[in-house]
Protein backbone atom coordinates (compact mmCIF):
# COMPACT_ATOMS: atom_id res chain seq x y z
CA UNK A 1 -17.95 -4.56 -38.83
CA UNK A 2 -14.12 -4.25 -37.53
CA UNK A 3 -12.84 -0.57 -36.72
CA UNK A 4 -10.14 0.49 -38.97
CA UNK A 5 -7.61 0.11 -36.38
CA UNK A 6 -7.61 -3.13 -34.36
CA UNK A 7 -7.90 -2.52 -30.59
CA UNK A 8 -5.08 -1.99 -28.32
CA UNK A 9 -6.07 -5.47 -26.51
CA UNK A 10 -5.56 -6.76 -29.62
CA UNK A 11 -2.06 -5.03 -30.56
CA UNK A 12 -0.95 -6.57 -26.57
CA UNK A 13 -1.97 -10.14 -27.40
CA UNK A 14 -0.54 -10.28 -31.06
CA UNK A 15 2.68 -8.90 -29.74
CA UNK A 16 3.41 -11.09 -26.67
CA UNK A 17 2.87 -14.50 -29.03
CA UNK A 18 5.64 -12.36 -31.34
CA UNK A 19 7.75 -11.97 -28.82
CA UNK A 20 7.05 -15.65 -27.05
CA UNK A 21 7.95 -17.09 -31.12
CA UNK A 22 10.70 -14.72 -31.42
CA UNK A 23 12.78 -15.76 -27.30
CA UNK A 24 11.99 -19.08 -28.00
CA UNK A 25 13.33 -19.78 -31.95
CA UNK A 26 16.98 -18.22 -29.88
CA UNK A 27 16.90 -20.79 -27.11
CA UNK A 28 14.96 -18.66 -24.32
CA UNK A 29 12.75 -19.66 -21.89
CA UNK A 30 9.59 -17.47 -22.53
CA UNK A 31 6.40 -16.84 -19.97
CA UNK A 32 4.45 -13.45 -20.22
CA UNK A 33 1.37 -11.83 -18.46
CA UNK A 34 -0.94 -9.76 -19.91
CA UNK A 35 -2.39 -7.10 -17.21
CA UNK A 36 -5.57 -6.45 -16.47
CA UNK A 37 -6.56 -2.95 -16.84
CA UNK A 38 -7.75 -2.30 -13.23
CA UNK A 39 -4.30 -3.24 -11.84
CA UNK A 40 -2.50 -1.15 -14.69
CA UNK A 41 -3.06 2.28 -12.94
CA UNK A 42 -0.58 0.76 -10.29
CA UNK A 43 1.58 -1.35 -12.43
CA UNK A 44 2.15 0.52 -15.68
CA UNK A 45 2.58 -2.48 -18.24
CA UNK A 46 0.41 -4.39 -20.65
CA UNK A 47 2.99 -6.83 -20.85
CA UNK A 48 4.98 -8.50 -18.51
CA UNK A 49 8.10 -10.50 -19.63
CA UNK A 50 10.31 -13.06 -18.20
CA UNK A 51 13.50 -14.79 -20.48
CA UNK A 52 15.43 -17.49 -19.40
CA UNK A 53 18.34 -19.35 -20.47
CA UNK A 54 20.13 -21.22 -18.32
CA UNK A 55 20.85 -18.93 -14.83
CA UNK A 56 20.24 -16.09 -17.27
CA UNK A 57 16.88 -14.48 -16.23
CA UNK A 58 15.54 -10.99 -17.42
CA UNK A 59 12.08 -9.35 -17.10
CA UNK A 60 10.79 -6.48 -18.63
CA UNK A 61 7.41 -5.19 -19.25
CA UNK A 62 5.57 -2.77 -22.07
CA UNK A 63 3.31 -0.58 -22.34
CA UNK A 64 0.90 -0.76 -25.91
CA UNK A 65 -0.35 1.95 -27.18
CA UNK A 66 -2.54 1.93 -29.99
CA UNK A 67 -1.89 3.63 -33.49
CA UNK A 68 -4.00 6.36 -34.34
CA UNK A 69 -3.77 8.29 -38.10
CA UNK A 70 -4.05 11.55 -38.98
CA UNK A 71 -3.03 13.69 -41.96
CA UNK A 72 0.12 13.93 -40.68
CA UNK A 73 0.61 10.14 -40.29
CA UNK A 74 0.46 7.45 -37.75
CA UNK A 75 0.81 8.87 -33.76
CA UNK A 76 0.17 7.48 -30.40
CA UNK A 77 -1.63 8.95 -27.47
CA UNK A 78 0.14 8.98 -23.89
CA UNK A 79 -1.70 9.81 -20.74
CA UNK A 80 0.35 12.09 -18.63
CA UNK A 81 -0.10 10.52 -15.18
CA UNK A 82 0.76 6.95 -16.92
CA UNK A 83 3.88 8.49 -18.25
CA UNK A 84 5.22 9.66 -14.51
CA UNK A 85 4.52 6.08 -13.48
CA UNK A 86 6.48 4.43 -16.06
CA UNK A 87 9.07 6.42 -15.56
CA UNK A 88 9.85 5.27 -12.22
CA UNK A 89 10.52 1.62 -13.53
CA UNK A 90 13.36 1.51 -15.95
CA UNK A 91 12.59 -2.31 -16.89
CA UNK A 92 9.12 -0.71 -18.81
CA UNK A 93 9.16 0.84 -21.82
CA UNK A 94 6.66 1.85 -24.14
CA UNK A 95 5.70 -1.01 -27.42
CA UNK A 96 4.64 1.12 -30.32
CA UNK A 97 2.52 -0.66 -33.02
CA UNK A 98 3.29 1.29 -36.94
CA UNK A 99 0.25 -0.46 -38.27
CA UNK A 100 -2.93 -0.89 -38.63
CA UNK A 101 -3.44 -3.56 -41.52
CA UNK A 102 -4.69 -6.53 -39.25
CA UNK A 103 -2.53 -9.09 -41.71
CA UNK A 104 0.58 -8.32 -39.96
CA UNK A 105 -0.60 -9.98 -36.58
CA UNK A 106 1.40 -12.80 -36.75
CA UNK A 107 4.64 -10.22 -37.37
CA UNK A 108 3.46 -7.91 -34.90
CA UNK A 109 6.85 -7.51 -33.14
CA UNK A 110 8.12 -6.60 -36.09
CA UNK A 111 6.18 -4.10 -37.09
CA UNK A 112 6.72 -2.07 -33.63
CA UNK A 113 8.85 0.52 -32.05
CA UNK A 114 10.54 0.14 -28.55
CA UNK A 115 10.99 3.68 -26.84
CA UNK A 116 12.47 4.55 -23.69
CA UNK A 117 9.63 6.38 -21.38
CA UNK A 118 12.38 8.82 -19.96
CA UNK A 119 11.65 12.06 -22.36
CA UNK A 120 9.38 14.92 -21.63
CA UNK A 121 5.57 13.86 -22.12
CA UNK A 122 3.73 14.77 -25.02
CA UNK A 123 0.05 13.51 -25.51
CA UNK A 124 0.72 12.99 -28.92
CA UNK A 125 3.41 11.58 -29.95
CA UNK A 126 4.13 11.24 -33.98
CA UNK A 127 6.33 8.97 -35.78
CA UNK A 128 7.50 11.57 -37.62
CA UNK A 129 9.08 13.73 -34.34
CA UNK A 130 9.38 10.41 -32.07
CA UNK A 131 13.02 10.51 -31.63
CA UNK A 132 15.42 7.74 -30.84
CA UNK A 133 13.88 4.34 -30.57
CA UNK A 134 14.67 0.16 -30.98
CA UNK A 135 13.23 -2.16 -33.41
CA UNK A 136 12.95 -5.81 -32.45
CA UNK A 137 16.36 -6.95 -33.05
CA UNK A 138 18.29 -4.09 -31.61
CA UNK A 139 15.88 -3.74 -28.76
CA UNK A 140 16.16 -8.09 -27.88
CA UNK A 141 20.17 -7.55 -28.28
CA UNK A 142 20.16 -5.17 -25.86
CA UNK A 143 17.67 -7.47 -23.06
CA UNK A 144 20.05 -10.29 -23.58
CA UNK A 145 23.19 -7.99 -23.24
CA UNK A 146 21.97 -6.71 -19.53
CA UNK A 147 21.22 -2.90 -20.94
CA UNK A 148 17.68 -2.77 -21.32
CA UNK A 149 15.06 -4.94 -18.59
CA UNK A 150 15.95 -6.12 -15.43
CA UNK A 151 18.15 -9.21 -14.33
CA UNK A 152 16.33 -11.18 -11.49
CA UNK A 153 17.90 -14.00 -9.39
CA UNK A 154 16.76 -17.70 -10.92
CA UNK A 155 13.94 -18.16 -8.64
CA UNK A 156 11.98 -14.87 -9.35
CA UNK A 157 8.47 -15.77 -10.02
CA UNK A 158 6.18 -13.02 -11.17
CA UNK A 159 2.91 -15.37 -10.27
CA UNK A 160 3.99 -15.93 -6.57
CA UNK A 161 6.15 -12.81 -5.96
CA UNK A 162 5.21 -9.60 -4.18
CA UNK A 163 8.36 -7.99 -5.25
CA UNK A 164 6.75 -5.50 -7.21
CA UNK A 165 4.67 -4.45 -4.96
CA UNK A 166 7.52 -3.94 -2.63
CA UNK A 167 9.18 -2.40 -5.21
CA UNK A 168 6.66 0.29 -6.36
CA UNK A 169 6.42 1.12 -2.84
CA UNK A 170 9.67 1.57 -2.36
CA UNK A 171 9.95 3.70 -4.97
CA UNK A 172 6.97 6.16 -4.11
CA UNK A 173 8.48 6.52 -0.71
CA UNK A 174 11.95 7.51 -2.42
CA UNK A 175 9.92 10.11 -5.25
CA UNK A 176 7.77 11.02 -1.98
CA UNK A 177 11.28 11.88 -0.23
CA UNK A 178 12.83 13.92 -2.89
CA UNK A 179 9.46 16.24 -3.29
CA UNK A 180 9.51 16.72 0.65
CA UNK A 181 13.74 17.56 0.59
CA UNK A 182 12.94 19.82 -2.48
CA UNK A 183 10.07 21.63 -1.00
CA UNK A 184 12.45 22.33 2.17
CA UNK A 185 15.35 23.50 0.30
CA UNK A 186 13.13 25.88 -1.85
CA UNK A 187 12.21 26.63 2.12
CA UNK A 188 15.78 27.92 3.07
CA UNK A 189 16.61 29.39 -0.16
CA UNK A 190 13.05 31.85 0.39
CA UNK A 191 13.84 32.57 3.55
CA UNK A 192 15.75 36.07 3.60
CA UNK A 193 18.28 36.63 6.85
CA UNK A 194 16.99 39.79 9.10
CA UNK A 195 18.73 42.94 8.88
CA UNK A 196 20.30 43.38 12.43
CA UNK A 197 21.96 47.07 11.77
């Protein structure tokens, strides 16, 4: 017998065909990955997106998180560490399934909220206090009008790339950076000048 709520594996592979459907009826180019879970503690996606049209090409990734219910209504877990990583990546953001009837698979991206990772975590977050967020149409608008994802040069390719790697390296050595010059400036201000009278 099927759990009440589908798996998040399955919420990830009903909404990248969705999405694939939904790029491709406007004219885009679609290809998407689905992670593995291993290499998601380092990459913080379940999806990984590329659109293209033309010299037009955008990535962007997102992270699924599975409904749960309660009495208080539908509400998604987030894992604290996860949430620092995604932060760090502004092309990510997290895919939030509002269902759990298994007929809406086919209209899964539909049926899902896009929110921006950059607000303070909270392992619980509830529809009913989850803020400002995108559904499809708004949230596609905004990949194809530069302000959400990333625009890569034509001959990006995910599958042969190590850019990402670079890139999440990069950016740990920049957070790793800021700590340190943080740390030494909470140094100074501690440090009280001797009384010489």
């Amino acid at each position: 017998m099927l759990p009440s709520v589908p798996s998040e594996g399955a919420y990830t592979s009903w909404l990248a065909n969705c999405l694939q459907k939904y790029f491709e009826a406007l004219g885009f180019s679609f290809y998407h990955e689905i992670q593995s879970t291993v290499r998601e503690e380092k990459y913080p996606f379940d999806i990984y997106a590329n659109i293209q049209k033309g010299n037009f090409v955008k990535r962007f990734g997102l992270q699924v998180k599975r409904p749960q219910t309660s009495k208080q209504g539908i509400y998604w877990k987030l894992d604290s560490s996860q949430h620092i990583q995604i932060q760090k990546f502004q092309w990510i953001w997290y895919s939030l399934p509002d269902f759990t009837n298994r007929t809406y698979y086919r209209v899964a991206c539909f049926h899902t909220l896009f929110k921006d990772p950059n607000f303070p975590f909270i392992s619980n977050l509830y529809k009913s206090n989850i803020g400002f967020y995108f559904r499809l149409g708004s949230f596609a608008n905004k990949i194809m009008a530069c302000m959400i994802g990333q625009k890569l040069n034509k001959d990006f390719d995910w599958l042969k790339s190590d850019d990402i790697v670079k890139e999440f390296l990069f950016v740990n050595q920049i957070h790793t950076y800021l700590d340190f010059t943080d740390q030494k400036a909470q140094l100074f201000i501690n440090i009280k000048p001797e009384n010489n009278e």
